[in-house]
Protein backbone atom coordinates (compact mmCIF):
# COMPACT_ATOMS: atom_id res chain seq x y z
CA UNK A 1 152.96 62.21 91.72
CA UNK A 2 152.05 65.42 92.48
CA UNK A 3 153.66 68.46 90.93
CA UNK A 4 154.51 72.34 91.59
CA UNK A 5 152.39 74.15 89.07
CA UNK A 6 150.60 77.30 89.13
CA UNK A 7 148.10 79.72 86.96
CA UNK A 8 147.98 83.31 86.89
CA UNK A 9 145.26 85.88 85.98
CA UNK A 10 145.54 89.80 86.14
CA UNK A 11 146.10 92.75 83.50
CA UNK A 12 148.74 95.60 83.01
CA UNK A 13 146.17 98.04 84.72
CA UNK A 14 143.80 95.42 85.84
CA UNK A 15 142.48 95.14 89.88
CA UNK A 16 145.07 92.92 90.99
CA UNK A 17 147.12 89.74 89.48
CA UNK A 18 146.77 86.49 91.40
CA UNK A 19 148.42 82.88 91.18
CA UNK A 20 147.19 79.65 92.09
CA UNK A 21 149.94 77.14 92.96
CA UNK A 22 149.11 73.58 92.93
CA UNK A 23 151.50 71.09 95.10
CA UNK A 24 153.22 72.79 97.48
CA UNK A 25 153.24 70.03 100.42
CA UNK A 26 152.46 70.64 104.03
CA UNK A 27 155.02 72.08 106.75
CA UNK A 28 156.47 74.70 104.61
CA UNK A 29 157.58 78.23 106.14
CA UNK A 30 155.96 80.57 103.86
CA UNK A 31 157.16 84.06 104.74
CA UNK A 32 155.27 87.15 103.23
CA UNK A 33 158.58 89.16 104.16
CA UNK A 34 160.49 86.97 101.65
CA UNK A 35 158.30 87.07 98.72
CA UNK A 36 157.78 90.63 98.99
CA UNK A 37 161.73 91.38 99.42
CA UNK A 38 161.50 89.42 95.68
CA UNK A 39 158.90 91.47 94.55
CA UNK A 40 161.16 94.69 95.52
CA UNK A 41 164.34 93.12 93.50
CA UNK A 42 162.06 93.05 90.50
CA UNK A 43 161.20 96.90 90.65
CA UNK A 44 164.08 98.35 91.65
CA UNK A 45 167.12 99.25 88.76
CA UNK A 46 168.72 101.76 86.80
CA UNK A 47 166.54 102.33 83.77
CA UNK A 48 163.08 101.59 85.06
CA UNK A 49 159.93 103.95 84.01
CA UNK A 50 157.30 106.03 85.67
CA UNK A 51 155.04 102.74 86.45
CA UNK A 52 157.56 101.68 89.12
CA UNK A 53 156.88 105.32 91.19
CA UNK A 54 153.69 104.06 91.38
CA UNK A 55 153.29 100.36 92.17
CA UNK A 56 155.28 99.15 95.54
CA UNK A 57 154.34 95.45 94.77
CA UNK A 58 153.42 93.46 97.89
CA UNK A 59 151.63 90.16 98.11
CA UNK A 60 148.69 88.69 100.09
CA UNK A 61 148.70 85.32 100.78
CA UNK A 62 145.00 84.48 100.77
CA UNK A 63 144.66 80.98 101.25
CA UNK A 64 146.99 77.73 101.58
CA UNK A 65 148.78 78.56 104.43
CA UNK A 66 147.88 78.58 108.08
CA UNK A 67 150.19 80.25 110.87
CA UNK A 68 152.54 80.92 108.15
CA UNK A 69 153.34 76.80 106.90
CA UNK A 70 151.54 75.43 104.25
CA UNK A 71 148.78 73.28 104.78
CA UNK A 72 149.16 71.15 101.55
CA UNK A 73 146.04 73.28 100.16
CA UNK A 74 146.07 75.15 97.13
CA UNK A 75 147.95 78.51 97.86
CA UNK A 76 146.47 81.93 96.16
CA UNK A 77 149.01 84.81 95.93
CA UNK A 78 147.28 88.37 95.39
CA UNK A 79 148.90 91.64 93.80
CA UNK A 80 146.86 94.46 93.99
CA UNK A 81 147.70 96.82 91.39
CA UNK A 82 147.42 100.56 93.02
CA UNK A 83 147.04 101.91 89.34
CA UNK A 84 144.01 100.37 88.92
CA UNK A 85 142.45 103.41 90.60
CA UNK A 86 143.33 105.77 87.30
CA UNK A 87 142.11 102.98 85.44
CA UNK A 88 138.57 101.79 87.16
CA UNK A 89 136.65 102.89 83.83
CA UNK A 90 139.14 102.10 81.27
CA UNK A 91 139.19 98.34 82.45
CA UNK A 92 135.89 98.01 83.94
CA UNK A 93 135.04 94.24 83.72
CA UNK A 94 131.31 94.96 83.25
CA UNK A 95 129.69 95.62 80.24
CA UNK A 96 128.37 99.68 80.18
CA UNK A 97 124.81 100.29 78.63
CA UNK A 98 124.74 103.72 79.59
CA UNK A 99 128.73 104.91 80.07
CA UNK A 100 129.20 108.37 81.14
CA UNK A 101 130.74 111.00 78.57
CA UNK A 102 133.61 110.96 81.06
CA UNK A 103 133.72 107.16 81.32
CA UNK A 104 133.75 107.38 77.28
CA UNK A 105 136.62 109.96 76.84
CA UNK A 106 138.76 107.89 79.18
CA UNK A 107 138.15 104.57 77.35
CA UNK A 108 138.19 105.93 74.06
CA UNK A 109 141.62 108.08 75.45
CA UNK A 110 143.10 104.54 76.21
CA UNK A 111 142.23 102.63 73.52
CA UNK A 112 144.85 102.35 70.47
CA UNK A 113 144.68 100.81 66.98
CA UNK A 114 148.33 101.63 66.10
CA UNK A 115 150.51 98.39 65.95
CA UNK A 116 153.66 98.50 68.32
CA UNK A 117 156.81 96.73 66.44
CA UNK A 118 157.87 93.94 68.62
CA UNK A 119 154.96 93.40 70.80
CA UNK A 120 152.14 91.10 70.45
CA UNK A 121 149.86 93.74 69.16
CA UNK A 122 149.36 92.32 65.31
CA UNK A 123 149.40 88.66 66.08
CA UNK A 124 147.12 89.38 69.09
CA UNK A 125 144.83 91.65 66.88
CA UNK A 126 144.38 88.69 64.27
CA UNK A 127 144.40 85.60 66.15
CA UNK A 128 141.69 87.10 68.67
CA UNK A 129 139.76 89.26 66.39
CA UNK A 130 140.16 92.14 68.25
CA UNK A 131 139.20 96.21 67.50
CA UNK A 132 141.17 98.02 70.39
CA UNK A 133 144.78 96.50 71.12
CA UNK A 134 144.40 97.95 74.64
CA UNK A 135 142.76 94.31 75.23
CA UNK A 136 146.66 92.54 73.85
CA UNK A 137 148.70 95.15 75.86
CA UNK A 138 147.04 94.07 78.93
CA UNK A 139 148.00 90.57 79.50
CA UNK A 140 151.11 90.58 77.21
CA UNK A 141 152.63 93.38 79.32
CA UNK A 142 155.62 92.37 81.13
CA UNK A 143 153.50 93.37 84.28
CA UNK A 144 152.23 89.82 84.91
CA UNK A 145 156.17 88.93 86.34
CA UNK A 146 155.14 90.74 89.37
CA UNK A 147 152.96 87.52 90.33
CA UNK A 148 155.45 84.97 88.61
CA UNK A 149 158.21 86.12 91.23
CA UNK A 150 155.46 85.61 93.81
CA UNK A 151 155.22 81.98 92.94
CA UNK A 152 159.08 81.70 92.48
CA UNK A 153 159.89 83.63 95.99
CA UNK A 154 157.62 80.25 97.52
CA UNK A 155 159.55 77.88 95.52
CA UNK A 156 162.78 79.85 96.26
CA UNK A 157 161.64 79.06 100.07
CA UNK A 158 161.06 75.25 99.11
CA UNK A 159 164.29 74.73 98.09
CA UNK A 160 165.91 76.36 100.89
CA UNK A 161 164.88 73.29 102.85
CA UNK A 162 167.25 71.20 101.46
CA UNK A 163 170.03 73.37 100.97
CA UNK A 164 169.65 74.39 96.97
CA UNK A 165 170.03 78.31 96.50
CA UNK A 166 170.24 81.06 93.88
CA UNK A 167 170.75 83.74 92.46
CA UNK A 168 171.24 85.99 88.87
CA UNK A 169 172.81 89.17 88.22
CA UNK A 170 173.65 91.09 85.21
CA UNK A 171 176.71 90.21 82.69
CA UNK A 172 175.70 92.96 79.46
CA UNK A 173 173.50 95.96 78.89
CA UNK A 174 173.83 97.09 75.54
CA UNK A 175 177.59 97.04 74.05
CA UNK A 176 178.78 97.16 77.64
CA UNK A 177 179.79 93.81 78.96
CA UNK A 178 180.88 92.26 82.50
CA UNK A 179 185.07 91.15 81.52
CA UNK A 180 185.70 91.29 85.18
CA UNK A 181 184.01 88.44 87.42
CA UNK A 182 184.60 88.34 91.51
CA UNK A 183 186.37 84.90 92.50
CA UNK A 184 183.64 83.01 94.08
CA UNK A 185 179.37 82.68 93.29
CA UNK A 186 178.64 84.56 97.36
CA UNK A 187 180.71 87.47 95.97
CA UNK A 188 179.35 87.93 92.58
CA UNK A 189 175.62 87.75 94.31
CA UNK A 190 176.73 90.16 97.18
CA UNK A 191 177.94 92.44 94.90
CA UNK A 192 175.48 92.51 92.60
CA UNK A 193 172.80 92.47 94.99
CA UNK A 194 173.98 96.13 95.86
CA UNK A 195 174.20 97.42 92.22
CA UNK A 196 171.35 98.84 90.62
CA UNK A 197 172.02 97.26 87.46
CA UNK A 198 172.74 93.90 89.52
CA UNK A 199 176.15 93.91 87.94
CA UNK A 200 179.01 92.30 90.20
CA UNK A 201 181.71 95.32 89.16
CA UNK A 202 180.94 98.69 90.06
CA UNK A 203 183.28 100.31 87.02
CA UNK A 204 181.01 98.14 84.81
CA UNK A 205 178.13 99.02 86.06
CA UNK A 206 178.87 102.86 85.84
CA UNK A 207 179.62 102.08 82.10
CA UNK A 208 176.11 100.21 81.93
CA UNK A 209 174.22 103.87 83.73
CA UNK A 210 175.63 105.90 81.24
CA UNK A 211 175.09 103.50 78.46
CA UNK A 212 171.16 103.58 79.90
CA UNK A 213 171.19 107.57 79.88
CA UNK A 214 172.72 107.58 76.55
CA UNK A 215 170.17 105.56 74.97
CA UNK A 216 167.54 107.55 77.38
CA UNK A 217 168.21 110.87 75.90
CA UNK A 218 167.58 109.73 72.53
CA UNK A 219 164.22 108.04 73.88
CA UNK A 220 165.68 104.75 72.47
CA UNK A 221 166.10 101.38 74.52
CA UNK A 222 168.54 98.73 75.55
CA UNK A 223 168.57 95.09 75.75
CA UNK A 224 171.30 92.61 78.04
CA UNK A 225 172.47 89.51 78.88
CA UNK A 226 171.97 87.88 82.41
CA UNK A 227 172.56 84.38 84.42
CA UNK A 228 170.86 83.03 87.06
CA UNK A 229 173.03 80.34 89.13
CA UNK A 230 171.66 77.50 91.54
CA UNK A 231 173.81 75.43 93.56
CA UNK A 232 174.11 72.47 95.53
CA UNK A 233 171.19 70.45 93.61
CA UNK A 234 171.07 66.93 93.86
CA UNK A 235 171.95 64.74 91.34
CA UNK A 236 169.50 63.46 88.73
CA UNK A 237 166.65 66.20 88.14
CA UNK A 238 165.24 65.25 85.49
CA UNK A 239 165.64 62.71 83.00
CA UNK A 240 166.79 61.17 79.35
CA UNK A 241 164.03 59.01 79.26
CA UNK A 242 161.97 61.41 77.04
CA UNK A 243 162.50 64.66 75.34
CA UNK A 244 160.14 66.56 77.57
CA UNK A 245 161.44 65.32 80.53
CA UNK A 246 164.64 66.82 79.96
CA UNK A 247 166.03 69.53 82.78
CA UNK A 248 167.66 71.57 80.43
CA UNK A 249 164.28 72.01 77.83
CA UNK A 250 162.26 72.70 80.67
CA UNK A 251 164.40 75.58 82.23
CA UNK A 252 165.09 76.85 78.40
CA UNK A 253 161.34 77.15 77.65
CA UNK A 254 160.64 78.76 81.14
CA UNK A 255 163.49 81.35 80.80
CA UNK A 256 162.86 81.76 76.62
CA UNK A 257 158.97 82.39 77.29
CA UNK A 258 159.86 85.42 79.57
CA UNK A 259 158.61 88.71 77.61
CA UNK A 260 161.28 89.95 75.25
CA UNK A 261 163.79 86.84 75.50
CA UNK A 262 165.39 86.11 72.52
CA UNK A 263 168.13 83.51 73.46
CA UNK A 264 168.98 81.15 76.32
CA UNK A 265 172.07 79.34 76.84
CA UNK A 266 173.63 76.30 79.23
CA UNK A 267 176.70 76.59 80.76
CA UNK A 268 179.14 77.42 77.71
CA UNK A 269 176.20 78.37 75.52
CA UNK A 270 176.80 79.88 72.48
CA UNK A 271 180.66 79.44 73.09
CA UNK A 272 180.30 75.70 73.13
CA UNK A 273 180.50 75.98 69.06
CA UNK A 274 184.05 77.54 69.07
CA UNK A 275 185.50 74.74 71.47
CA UNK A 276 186.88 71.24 70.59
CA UNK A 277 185.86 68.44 72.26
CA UNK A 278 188.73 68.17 74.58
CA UNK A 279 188.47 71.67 75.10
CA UNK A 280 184.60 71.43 75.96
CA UNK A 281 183.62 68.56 78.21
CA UNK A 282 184.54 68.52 81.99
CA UNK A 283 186.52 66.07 83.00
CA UNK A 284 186.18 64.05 86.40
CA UNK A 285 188.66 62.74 89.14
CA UNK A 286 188.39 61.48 92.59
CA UNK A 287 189.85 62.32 95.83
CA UNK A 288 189.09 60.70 98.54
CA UNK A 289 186.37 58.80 97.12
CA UNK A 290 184.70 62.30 96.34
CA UNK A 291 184.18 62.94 92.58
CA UNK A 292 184.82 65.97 91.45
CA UNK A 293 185.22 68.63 88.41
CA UNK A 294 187.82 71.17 87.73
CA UNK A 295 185.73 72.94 84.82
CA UNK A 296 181.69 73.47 84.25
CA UNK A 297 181.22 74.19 80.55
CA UNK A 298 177.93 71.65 80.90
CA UNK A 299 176.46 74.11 83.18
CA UNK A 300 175.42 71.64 85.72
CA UNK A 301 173.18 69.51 82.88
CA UNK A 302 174.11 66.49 81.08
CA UNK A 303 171.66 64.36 79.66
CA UNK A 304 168.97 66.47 80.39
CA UNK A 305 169.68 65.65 84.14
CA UNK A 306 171.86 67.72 86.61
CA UNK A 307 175.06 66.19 87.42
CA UNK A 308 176.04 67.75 90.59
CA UNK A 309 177.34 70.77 89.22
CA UNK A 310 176.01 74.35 89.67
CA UNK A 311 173.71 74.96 87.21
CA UNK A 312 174.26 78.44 84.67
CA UNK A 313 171.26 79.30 82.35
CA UNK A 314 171.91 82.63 80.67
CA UNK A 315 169.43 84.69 78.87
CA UNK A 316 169.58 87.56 76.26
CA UNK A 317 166.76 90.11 76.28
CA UNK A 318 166.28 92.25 73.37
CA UNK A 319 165.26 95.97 74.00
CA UNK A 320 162.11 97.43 74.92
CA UNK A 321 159.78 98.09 71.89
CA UNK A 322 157.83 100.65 73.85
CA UNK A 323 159.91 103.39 73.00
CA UNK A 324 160.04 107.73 72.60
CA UNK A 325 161.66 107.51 69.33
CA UNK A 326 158.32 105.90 67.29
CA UNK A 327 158.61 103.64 64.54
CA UNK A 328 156.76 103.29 61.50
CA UNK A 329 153.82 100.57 61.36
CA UNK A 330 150.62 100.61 60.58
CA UNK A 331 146.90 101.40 61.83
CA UNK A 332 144.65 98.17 61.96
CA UNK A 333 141.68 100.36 61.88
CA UNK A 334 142.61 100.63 57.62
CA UNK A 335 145.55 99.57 57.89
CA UNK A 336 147.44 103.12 56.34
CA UNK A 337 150.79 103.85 57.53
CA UNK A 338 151.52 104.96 61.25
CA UNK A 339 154.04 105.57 63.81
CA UNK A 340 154.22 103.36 66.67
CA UNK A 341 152.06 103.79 69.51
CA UNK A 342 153.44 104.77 72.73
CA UNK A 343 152.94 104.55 76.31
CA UNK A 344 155.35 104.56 79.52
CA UNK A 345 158.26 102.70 79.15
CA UNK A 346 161.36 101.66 80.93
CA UNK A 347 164.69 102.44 79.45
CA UNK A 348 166.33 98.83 80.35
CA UNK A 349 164.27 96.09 82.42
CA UNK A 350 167.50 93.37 82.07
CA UNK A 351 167.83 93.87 85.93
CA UNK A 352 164.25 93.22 86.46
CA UNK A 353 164.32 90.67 83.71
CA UNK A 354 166.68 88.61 85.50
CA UNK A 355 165.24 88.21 88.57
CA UNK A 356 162.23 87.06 86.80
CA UNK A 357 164.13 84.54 85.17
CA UNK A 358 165.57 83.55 88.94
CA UNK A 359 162.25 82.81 89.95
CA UNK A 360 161.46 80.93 86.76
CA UNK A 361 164.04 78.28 87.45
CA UNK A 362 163.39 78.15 90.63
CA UNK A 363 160.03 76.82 89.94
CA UNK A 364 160.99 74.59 87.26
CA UNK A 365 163.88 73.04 89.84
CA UNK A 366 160.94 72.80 92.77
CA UNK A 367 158.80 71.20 90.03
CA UNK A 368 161.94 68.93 89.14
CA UNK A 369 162.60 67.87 93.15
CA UNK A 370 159.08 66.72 94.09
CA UNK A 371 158.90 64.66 91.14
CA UNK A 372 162.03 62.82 92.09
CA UNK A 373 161.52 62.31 95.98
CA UNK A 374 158.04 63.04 96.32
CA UNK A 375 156.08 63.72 99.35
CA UNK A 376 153.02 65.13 101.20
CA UNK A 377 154.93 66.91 103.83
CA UNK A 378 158.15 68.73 104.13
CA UNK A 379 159.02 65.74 106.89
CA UNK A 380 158.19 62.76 104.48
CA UNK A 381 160.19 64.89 101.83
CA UNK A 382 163.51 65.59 104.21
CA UNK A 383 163.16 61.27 104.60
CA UNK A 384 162.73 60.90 101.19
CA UNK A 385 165.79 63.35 100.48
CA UNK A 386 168.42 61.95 103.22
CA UNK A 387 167.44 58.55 102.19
């Protein structure tokens, strides 16, 4: 059975970031516009740092798809990274026998040996025997999402086909939490579609600015909670047949491997432990032959499967470590005390953060769907589906 899976290359100030995704089948609208209108959710958002005045993220679709629909090929996504051109000697991929003294000041300007608490700098540094941790900022940097909404926008665009949509938005930044939630899922995403903290209540998200500028001023960070919401999947993604089969593992360790996730939750979450039994599991009923549910404290998942529900991941990110106000570490080079290395930072990236996580279930449901009906085409899939 074929499956959606992809790959990704590319560094923080690298030439570009790319994806190869495996499985997409044939007769698929892919529209540039789309993807890119994705890309722009991820940048935009109160809280964001310098790097987002300079990259305007847009893809290229270089192969995989003819007269926009996919041809059943391998599709490569490209993201060129405009900063590259400050960077073209600091992450040449060529080895220099004879570097200029320019060439050398810039490299040796960018390189660090100061550990930053709460990135991968010290684990990197040991496990790959490095000397510069310029080499573990690069890939570790939260940069490479750019390219991971790429490849969710396309499977956002698969599961259009057959009806299944999403969205996330923004429910804390910092102490400041959403109490106030608009009556149905289209308002919530309308609403926080137009907030730049994606936050479906504008008095809360005027609480979350200033909560962002407070923590801004004293060149300290913030961390949130967010949920991304899918609807009208079929029944039975997944499986219980065997632990890594199950829907709900696979969409927790695509959300939880995000950079700077610390939690994710299902439906009630966390909750779940302060609620008996009756108070917990949704009950079902029938009218007119229909089943149906009057609560969803499963979040869509039971049995590692969905269950007809709409399906509610949450996710907590902790705050940035990259931050003005340095904190003690150490130097690798001898390892005597330091302060934290920095470099530009955003204030908050949980708006950012959740529309990565949106595209990161979105893949994991496309992967889900074309394991269950299958297909080499978008027609034989539709069959498959109505059947």
């Amino acid at each position: 059975m074929e499956r959606f899976r992809f790959l990704t290359s590319g560094e923080s100030h690298g030439k570009c970031l790319t994806a190869i995704i495996e499985g997409v089948p044939a007769g698929f609208r892919i529209k540039t516009a789309v993807i890119n209108e994705d890309l722009a959710r991820r940048q935009i958002g109160y809280g964001r740092g310098g790097r987002m005045q300079i990259e305007h993220d847009t893809v290229e679709i270089k192969s995989g798809v003819r007269f926009g629909k996919s041809t059943g090929a391998p599709i490569c996504l490209e993201i060129k990274n405009k900063d590259y051109a400050n960077w073209q000697d600091v992450m040449n991929t060529e080895k220099q026998d004879y570097p200029t003294e320019d060439a050398i000041r810039k490299i040796e300007g960018k390189s660090f040996t100061t550990v930053r608490p709460g990135h991968a700098d010290y684990a990197g540094f040991v496990k790959y025997n490095l000397s510069d941790l310029r080499d573990v900022l690069e890939r570790s940097s939260a940069r490479k999402t750019a390219i991971e909404v790429a490849v969710g926008s396309v499977a956002k665009q698969i599961l259009k086909e057959f009806g299944i949509v999403g969205f996330s938005h923004v429910i804390q930044i910092g102490n400041v939490k959403l109490d106030f939630y608009p009556k149905t899922y289209t308002l919530i995403k309308e609403k926080a579609e137009k907030s730049d903290v994606r936050c479906a209540d504008e008095l809360t998200s005027d609480r979350m600015k200033n909560a962002i500028d407070e923590a801004s001023e004293a060149g300290d960070t913030l961390g949130g909670k967010f949920e991304v919401i899918f609807g009208n999947l079929p029944i039975g993604l997944g499986s219980y047949s065997h632990w890594d089969k199950a829907l709900d593992g696979r969409l927790a360790q695509a959300v939880m491997s995000i950079p700077a996730i610390k939690a994710v939750e299902v439906g009630a979450g966390v909750d779940a432990a302060f609620l008996k039994g009756s108070q917990m599991h949704d009950e079902l009923f029938v009218k007119n032959k229909i089943v149906y549910r009057n609560t969803n404290n499963a979040g869509g998942l039971e049995g590692g499967m969905t269950n007809g529900e709409t399906l509610l991941i949450k996710g907590t990110m902790k705050a940035i470590p990259t931050m003005r106000k340095a904190l003690a570490t150490v130097d690798i080079k001898d390892l005597s005390p330091a302060s934290a290395h920095f470099e530009r930072s955003d204030t908050c990236a949980v708006p950012a953060c959740a529309v990565v996580a949106e595209a990161r279930v979105a893949i994991i449901l496309t992967d889900a769907l074309l394991e269950k009906i299958g297909g080499d085409s978008l027609e034989e899939m539709k069959r498959h589906f109505n059947d």
